[in-house]
N, C-alpha and C. Protein backbone atom coordinates (compact mmCIF):
# COMPACT_ATOMS: atom_id res chain seq x y z
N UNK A 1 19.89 -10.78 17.74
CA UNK A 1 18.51 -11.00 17.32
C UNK A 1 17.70 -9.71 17.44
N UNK A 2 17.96 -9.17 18.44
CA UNK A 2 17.09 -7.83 18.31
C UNK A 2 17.42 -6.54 17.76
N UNK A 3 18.72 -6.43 17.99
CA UNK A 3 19.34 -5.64 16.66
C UNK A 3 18.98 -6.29 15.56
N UNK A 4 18.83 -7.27 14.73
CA UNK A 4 18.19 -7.65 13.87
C UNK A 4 16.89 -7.21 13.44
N UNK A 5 15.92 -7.28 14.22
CA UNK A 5 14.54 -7.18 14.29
C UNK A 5 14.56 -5.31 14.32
N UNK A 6 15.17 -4.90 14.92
CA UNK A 6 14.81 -3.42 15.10
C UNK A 6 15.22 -2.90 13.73
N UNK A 7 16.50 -3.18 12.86
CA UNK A 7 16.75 -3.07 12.02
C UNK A 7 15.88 -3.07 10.46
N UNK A 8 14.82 -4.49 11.22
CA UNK A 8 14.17 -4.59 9.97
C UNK A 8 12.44 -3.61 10.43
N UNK A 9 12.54 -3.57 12.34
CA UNK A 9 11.39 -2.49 11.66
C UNK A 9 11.39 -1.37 11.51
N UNK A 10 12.87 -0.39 11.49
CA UNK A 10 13.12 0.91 11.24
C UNK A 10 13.36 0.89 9.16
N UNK A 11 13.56 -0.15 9.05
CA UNK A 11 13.76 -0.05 7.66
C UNK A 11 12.35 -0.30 6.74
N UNK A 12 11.69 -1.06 7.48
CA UNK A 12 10.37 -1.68 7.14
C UNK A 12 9.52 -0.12 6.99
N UNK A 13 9.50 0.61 8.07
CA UNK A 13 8.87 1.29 8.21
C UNK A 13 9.47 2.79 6.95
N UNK A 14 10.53 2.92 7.13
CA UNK A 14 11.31 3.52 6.38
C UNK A 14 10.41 3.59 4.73
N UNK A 15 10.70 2.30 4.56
CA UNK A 15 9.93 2.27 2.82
C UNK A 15 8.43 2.48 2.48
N UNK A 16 7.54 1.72 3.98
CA UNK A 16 5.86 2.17 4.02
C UNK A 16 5.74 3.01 4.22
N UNK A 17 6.15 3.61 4.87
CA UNK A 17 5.50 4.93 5.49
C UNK A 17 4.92 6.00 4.03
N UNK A 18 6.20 5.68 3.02
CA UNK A 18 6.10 7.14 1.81
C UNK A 18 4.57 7.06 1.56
N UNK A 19 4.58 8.27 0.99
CA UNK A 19 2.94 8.36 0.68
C UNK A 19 2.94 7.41 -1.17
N UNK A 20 1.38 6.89 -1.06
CA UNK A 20 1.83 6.27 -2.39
C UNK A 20 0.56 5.41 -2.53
N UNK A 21 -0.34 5.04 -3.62
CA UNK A 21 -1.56 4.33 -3.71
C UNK A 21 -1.92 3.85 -3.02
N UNK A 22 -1.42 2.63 -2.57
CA UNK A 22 -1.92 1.30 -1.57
C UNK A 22 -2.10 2.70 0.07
N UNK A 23 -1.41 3.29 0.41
CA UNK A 23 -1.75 4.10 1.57
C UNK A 23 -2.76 4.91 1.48
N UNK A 24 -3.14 5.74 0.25
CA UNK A 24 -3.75 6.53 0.24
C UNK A 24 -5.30 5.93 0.19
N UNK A 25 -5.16 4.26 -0.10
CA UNK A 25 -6.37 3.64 -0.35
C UNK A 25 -7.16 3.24 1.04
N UNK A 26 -5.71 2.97 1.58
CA UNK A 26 -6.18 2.14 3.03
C UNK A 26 -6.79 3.58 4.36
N UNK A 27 -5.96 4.87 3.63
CA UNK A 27 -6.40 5.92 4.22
C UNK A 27 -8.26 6.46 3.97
N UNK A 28 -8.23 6.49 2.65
CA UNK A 28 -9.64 6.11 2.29
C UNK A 28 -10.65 5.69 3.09
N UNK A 29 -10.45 3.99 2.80
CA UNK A 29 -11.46 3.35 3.43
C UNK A 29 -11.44 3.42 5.12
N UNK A 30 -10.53 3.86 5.37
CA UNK A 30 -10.36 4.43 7.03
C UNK A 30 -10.91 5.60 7.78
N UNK A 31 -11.19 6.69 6.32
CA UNK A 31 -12.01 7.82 6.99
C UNK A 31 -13.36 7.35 6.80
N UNK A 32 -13.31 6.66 5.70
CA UNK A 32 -15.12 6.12 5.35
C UNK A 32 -15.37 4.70 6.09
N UNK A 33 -14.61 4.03 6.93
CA UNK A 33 -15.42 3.46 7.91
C UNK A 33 -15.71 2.21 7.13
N UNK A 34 -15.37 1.97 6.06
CA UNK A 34 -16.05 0.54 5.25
C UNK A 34 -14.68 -0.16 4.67
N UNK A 35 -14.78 -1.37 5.37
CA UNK A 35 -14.47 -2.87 5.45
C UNK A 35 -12.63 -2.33 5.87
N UNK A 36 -12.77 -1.75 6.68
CA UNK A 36 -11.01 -1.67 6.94
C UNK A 36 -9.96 -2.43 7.55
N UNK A 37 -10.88 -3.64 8.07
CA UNK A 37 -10.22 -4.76 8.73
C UNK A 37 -9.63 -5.36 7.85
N UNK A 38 -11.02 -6.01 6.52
CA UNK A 38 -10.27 -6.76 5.61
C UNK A 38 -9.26 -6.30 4.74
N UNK A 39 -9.53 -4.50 4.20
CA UNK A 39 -8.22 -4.08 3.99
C UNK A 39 -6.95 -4.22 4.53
N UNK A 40 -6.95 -3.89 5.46
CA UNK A 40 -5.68 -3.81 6.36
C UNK A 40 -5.10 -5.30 6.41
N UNK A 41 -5.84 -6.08 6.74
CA UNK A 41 -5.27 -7.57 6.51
C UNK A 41 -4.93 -7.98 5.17
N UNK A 42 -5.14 -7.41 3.92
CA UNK A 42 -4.90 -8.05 2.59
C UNK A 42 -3.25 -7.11 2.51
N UNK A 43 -3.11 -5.81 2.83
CA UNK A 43 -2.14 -5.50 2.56
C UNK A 43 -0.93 -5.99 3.61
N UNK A 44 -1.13 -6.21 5.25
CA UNK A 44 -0.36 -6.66 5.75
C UNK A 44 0.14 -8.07 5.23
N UNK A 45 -1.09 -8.74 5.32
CA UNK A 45 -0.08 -9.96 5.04
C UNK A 45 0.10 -10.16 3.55
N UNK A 46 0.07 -8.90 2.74
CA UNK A 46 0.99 -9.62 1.16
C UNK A 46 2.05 -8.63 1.44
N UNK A 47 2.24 -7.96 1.98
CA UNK A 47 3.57 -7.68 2.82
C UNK A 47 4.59 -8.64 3.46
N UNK A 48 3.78 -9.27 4.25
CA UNK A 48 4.69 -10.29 5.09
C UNK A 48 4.80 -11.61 3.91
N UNK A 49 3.89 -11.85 2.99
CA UNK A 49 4.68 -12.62 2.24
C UNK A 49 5.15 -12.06 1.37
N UNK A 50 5.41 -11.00 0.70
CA UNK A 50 6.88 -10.97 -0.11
C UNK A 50 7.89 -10.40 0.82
N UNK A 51 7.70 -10.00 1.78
CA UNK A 51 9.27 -10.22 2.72
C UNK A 51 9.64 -11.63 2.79
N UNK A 52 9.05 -12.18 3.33
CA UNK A 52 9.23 -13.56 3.35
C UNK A 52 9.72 -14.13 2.13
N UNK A 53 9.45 -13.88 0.94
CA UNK A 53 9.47 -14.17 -0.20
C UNK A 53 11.05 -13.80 -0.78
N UNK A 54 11.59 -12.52 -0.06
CA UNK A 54 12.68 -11.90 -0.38
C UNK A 54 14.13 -12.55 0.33
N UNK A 55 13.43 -12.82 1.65
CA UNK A 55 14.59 -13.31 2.50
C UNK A 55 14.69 -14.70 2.27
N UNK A 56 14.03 -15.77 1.47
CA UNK A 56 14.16 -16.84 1.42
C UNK A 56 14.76 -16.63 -0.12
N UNK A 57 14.95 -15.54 -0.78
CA UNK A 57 15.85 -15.75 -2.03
C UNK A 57 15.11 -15.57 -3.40
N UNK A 58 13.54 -15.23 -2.97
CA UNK A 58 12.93 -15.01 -4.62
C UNK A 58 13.51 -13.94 -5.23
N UNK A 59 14.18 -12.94 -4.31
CA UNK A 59 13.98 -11.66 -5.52
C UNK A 59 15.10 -12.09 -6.54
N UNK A 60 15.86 -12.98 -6.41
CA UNK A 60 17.57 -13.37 -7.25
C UNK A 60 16.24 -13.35 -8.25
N UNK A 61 15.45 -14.30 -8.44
CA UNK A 61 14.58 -14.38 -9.58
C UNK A 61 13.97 -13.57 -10.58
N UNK A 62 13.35 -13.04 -9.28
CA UNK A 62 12.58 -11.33 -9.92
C UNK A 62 13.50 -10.87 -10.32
N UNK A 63 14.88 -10.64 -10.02
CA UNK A 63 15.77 -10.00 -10.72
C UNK A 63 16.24 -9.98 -12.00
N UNK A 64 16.40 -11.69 -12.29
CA UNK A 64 16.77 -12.26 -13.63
C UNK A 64 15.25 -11.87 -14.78
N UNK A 65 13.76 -11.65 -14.28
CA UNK A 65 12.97 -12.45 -15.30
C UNK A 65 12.36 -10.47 -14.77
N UNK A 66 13.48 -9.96 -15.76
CA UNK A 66 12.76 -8.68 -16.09
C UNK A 66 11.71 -8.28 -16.52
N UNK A 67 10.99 -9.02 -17.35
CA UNK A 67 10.00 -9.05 -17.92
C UNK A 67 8.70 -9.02 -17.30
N UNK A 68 8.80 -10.26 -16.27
CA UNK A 68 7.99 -10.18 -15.05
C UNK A 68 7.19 -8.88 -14.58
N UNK A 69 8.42 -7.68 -14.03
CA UNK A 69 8.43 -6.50 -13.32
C UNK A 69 8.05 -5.61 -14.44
N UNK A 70 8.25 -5.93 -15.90
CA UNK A 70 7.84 -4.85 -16.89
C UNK A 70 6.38 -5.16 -16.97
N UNK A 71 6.00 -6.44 -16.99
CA UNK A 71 4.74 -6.60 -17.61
C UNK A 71 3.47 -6.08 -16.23
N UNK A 72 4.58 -6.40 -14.98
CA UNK A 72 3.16 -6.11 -13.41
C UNK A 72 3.37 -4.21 -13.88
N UNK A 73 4.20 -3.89 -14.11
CA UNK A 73 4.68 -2.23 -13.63
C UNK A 73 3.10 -1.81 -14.97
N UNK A 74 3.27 -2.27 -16.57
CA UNK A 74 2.34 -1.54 -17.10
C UNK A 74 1.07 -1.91 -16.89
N UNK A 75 0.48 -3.09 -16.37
CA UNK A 75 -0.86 -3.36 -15.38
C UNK A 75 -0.80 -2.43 -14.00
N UNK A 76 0.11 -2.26 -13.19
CA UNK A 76 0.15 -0.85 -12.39
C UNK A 76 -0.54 0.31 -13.30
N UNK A 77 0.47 0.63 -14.17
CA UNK A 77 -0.02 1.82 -14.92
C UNK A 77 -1.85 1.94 -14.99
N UNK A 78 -1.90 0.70 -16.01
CA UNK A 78 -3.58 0.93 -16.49
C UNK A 78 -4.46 0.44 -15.46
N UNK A 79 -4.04 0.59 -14.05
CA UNK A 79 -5.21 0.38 -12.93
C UNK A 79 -4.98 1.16 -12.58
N UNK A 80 -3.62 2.41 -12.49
CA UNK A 80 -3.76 3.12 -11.50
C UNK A 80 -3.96 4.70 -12.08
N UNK A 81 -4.32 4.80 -13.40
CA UNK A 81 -4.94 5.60 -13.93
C UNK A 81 -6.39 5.38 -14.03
N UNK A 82 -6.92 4.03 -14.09
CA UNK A 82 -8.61 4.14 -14.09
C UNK A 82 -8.74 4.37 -12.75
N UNK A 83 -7.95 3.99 -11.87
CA UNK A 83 -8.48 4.48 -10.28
C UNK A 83 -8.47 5.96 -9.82
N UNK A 84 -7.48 7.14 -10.75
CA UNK A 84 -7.23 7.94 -10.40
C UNK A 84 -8.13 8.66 -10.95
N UNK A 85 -8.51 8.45 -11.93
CA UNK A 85 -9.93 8.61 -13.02
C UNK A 85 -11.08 9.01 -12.15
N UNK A 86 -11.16 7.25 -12.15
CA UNK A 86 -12.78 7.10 -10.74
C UNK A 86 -12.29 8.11 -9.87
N UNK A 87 -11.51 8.57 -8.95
CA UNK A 87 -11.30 9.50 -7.94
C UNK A 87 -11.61 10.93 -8.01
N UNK A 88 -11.46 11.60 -9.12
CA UNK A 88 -11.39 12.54 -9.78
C UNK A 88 -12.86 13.25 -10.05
N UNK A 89 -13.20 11.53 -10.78
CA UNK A 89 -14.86 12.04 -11.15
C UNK A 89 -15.89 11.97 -10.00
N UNK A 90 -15.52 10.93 -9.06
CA UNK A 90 -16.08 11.01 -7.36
C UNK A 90 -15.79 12.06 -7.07
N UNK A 91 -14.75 12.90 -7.30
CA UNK A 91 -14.82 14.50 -6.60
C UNK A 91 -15.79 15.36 -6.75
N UNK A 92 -16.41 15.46 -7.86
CA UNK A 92 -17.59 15.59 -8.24
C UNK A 92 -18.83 16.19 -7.47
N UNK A 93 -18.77 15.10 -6.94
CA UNK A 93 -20.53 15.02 -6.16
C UNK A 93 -19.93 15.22 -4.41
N UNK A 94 -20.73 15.83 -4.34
CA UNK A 94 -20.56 16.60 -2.77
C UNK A 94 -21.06 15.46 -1.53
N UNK A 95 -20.26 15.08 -0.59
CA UNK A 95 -21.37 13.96 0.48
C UNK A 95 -20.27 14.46 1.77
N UNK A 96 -20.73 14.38 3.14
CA UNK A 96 -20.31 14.24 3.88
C UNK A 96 -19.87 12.65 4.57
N UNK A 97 -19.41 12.83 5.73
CA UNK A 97 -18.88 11.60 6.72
C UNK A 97 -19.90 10.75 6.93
N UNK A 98 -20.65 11.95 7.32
CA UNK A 98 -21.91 11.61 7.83
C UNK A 98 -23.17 10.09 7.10
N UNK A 99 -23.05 10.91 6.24
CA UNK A 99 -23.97 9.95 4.74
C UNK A 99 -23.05 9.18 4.06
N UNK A 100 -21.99 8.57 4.42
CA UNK A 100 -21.07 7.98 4.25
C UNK A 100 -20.09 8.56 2.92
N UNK A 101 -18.83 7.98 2.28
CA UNK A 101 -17.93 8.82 1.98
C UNK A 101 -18.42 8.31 0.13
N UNK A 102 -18.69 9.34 -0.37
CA UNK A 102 -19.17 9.18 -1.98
C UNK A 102 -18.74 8.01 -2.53
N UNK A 103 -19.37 7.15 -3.29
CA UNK A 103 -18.91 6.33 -3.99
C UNK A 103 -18.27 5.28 -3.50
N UNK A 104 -19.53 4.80 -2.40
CA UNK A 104 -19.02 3.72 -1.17
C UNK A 104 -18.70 2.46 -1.98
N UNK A 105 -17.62 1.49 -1.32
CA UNK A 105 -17.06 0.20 -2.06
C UNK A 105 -18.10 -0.53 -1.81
N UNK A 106 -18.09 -1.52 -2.58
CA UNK A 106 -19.29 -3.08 -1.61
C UNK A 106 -17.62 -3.60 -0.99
N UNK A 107 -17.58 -4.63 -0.26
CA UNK A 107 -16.58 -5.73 0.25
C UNK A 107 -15.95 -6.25 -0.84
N UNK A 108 -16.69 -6.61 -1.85
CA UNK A 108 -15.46 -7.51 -2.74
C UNK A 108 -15.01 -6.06 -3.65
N UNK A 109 -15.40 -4.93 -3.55
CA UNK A 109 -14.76 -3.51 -4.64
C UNK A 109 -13.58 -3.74 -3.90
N UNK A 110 -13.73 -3.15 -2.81
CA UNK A 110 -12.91 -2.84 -1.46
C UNK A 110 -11.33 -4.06 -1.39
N UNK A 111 -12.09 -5.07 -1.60
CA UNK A 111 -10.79 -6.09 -1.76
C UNK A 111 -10.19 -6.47 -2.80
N UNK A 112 -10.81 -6.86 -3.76
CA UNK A 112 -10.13 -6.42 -5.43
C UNK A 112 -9.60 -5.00 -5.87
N UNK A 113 -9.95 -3.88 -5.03
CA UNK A 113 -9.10 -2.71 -4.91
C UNK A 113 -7.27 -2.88 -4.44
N UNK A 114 -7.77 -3.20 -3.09
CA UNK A 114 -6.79 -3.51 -2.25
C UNK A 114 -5.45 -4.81 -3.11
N UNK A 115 -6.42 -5.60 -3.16
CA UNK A 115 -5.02 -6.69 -3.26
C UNK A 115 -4.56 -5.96 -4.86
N UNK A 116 -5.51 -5.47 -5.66
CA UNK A 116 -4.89 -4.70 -7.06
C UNK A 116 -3.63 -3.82 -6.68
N UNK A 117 -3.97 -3.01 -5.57
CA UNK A 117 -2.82 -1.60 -5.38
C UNK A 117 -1.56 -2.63 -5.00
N UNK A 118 -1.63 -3.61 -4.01
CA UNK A 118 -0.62 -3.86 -4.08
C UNK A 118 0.39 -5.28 -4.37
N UNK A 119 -0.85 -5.80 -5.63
CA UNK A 119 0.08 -6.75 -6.32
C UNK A 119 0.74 -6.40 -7.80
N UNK A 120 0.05 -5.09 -8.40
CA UNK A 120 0.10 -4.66 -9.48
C UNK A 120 1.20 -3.87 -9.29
N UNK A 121 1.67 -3.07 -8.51
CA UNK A 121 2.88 -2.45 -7.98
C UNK A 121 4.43 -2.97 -8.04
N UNK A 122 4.89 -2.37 -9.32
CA UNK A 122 6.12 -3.19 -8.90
C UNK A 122 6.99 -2.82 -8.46
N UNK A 123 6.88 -1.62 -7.86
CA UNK A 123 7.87 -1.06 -6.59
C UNK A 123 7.59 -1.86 -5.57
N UNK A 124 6.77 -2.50 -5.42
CA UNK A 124 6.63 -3.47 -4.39
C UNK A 124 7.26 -4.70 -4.22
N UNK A 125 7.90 -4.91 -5.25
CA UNK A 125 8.54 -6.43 -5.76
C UNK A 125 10.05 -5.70 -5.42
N UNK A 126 10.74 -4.48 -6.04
CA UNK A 126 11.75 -4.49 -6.44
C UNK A 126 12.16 -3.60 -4.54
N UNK A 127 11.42 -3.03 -4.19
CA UNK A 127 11.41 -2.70 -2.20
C UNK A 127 11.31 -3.51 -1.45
N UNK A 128 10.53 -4.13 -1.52
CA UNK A 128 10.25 -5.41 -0.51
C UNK A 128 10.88 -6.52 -0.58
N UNK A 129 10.80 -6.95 -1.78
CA UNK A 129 11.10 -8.82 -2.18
C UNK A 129 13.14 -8.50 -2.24
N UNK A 130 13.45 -7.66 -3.45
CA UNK A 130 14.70 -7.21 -3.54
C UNK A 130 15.44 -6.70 -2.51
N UNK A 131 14.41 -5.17 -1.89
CA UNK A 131 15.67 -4.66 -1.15
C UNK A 131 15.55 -5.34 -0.03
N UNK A 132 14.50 -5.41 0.90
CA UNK A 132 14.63 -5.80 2.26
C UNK A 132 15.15 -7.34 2.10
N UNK A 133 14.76 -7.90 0.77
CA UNK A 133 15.77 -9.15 0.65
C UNK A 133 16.91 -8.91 1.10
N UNK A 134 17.16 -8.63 -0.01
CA UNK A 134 19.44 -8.41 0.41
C UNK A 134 19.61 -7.56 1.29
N UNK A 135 18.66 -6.65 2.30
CA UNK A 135 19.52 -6.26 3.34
C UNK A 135 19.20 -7.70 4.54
N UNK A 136 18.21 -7.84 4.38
CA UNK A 136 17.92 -9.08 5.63
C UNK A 136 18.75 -10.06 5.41
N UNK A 137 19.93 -10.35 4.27
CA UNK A 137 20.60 -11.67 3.99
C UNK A 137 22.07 -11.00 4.46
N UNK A 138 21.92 -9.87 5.17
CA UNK A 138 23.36 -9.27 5.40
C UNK A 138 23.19 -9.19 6.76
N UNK A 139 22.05 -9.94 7.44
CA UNK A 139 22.03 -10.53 9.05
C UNK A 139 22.67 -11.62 9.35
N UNK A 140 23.10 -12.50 8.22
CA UNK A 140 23.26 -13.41 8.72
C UNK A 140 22.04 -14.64 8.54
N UNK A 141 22.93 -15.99 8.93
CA UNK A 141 21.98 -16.71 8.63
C UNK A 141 20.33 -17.29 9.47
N UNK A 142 20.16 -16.91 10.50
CA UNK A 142 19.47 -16.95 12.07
C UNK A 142 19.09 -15.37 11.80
N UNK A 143 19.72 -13.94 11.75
CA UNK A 143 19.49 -12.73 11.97
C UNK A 143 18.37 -12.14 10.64
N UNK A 144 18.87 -12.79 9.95
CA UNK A 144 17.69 -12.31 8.45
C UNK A 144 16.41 -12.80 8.74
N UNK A 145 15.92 -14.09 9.41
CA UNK A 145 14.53 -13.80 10.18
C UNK A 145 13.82 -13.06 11.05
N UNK A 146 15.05 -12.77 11.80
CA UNK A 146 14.30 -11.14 12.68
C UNK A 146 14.46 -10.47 12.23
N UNK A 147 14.78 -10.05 11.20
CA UNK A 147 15.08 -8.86 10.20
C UNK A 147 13.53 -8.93 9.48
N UNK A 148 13.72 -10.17 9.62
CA UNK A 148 12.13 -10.23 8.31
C UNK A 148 10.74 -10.13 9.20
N UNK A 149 11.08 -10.31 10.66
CA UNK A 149 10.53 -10.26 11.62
C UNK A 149 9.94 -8.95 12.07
N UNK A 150 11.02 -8.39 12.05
CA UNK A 150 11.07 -6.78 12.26
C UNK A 150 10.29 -5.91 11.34
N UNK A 151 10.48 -6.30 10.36
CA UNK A 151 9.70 -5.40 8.86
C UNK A 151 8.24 -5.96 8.83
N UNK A 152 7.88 -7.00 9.28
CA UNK A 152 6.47 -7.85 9.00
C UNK A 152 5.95 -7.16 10.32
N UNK A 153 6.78 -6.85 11.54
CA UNK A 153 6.05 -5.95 11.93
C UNK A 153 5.41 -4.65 12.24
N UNK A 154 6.53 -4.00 11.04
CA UNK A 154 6.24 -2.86 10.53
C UNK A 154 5.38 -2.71 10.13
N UNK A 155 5.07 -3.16 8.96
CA UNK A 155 3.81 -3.52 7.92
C UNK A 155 2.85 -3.38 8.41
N UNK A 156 2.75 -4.31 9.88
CA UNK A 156 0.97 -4.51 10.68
C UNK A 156 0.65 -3.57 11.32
N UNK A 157 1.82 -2.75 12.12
CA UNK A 157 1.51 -1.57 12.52
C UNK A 157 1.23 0.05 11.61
N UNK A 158 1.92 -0.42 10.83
CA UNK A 158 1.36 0.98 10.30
C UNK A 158 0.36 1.02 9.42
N UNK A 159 -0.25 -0.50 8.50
CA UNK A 159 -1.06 0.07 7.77
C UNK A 159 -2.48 -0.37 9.27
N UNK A 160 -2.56 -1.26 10.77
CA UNK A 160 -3.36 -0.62 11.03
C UNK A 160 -4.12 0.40 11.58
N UNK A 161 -2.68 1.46 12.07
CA UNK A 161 -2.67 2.55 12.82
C UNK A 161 -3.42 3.62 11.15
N UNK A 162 -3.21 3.33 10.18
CA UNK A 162 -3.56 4.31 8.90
C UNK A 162 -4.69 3.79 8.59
N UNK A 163 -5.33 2.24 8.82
CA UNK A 163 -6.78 2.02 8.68
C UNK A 163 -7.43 2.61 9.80
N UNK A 164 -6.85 2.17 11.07
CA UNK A 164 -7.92 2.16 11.93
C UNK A 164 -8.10 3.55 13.04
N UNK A 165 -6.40 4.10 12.50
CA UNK A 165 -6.43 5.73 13.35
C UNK A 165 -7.21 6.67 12.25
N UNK A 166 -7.61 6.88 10.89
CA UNK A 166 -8.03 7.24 10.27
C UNK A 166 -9.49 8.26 10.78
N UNK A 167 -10.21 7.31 11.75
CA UNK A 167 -11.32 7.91 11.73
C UNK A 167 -11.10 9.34 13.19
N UNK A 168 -10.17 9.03 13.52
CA UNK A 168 -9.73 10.78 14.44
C UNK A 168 -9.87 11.92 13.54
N UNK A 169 -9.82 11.74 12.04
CA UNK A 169 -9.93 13.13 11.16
C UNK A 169 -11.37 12.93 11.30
N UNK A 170 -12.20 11.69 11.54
CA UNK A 170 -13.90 11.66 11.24
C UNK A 170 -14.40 13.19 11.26
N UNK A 171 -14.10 14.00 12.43
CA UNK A 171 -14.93 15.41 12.34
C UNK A 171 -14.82 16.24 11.08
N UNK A 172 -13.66 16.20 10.58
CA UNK A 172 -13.09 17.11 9.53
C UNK A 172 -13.33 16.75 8.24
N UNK A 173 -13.70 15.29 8.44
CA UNK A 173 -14.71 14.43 7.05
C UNK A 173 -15.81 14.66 6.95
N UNK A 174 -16.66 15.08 7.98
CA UNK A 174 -18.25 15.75 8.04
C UNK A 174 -18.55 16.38 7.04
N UNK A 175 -17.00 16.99 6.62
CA UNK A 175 -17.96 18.56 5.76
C UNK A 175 -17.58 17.99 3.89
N UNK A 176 -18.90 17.98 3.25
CA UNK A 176 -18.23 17.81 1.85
C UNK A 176 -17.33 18.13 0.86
N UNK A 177 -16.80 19.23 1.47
CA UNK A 177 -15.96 19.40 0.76
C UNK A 177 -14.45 18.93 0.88
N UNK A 178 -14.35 18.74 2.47
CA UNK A 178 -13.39 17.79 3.07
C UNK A 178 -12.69 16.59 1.93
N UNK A 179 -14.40 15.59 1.49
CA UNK A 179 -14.11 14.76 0.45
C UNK A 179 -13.65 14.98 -0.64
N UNK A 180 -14.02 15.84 -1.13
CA UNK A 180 -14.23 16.22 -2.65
C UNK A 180 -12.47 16.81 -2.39
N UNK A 181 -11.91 17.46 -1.68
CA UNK A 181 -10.24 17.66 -1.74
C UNK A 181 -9.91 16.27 -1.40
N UNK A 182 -10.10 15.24 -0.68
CA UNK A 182 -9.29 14.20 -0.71
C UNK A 182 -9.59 13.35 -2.04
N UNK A 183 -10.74 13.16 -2.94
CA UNK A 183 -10.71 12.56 -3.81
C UNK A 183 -9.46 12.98 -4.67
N UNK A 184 -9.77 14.30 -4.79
CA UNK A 184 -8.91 15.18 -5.77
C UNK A 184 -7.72 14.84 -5.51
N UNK A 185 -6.97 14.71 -4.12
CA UNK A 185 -5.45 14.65 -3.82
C UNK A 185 -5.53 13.25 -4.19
N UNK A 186 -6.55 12.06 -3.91
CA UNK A 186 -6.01 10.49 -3.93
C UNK A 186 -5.69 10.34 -6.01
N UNK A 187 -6.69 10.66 -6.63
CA UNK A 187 -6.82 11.16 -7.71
C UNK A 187 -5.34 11.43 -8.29
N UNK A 188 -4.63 12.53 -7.98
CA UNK A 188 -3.61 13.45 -8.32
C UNK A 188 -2.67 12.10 -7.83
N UNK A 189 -2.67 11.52 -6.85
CA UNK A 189 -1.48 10.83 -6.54
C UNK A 189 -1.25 9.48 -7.32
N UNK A 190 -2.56 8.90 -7.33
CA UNK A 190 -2.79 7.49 -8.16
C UNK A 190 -2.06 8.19 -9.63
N UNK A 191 -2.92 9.15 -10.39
CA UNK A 191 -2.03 9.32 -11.96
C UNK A 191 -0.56 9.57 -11.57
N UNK A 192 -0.21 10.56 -10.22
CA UNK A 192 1.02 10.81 -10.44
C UNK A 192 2.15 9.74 -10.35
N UNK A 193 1.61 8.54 -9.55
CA UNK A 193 2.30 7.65 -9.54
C UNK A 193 2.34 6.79 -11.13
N UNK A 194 0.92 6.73 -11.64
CA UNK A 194 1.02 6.02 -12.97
C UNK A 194 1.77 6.96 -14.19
N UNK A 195 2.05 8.02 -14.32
CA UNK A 195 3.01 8.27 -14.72
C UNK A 195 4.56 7.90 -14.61
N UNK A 196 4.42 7.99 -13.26
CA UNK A 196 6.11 7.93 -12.66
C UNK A 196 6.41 6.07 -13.12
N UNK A 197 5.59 5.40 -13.02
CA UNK A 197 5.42 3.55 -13.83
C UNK A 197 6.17 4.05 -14.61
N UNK A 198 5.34 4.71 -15.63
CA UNK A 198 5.21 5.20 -17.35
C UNK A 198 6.75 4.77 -17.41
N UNK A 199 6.90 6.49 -16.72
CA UNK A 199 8.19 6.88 -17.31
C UNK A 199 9.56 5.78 -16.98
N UNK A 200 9.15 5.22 -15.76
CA UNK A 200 10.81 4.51 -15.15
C UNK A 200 10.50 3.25 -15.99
């Protein structure tokens, strides 16, 4: 059982950790201090349910109904170029930490952001639901829950150590221009990823 569980949170962690929209978002709203609880909770637990989702056997599905993963991957695309857009042109205008971080979310931006990065994602379907599927079904029948155990608690720890450790850079966010390079990098990463959709 605990070789199980460790398994699934070295692997869990393994696949979140990469840098990639949904992080760079939750990193965001973590230096700017606005609504990072409810972030952090929309992405953990649609984490823990498509693990859940994987180890009980959906991805056989997702697998068969290709279409599915084509049609979420080009809605990825055209959100994650208008987001990289908005980022770009928020680079723009100069603000510090202080006066909060340019182009503040309201609560429902902030959460229709969030659950967008990572339901529109279909690396998220074909990593999570697929892979940690079929590796958690190679625990065994009892061991693929701590497997799924293990990764769900991956998930909670790291995106809230990346919401909520976020504000330790707070000093280095003070200065405007601080922002205006992270728009630019979140920016650069959102298109670079909506390309990389494009192309695969």
């Amino acid at each position: 059982m605990l070789d199980s569980a460790s398994a699934g949170l070295l692997t869990g962690l393994t696949l979140i950790v990469a840098i990639g929209a949904q992080n760079a978002f939750v990193l965001r709203q973590g230096l700017a201090r606005e609504h990072v609880a409810p972030v952090v909770a929309i992405c953990a637990l649609s984490d823990l349910v498509l693990i859940v989702a994987g180890v009980a056997g959906i991805g056989t599905i997702v697998e068969q109904a290709g279409w599915v993963v084509d049609a979420i991957r080009w809605l990825g695309v055209a959100f994650l170029t208008a987001y990289g857009v908005r980022s770009l042109l928020a680079a723009r205008h100069s603000g510090g930490l202080a006066a909060g971080a340019p182009d503040s979310l309201s609560l429902r931006a902030a959460v229709l952001t969030a659950t967008a990065l990572t339901w529109l994602n279909p690396h998220v379907y074909l990593d999570t639901v697929l892979l940690l599927g079929s590796i958690a079904n190679t625990h065994g029948t009892d061991g693929r829950w701590w497997f799924a155990a293990g990764a769900g608690l991956a998930s909670v720890l790291w995106f809230s150590g990346l919401g909520f450790g976020a504000r330790l850079l707070s000093p280095l966010l003070a200065l405007p221009r601080a922002w205006q390079v992270l728009d630019v990098l979140i920016g650069l990463t959102m298109l670079g990823i909506a390309v990389l959709l494009a192309l695969g």
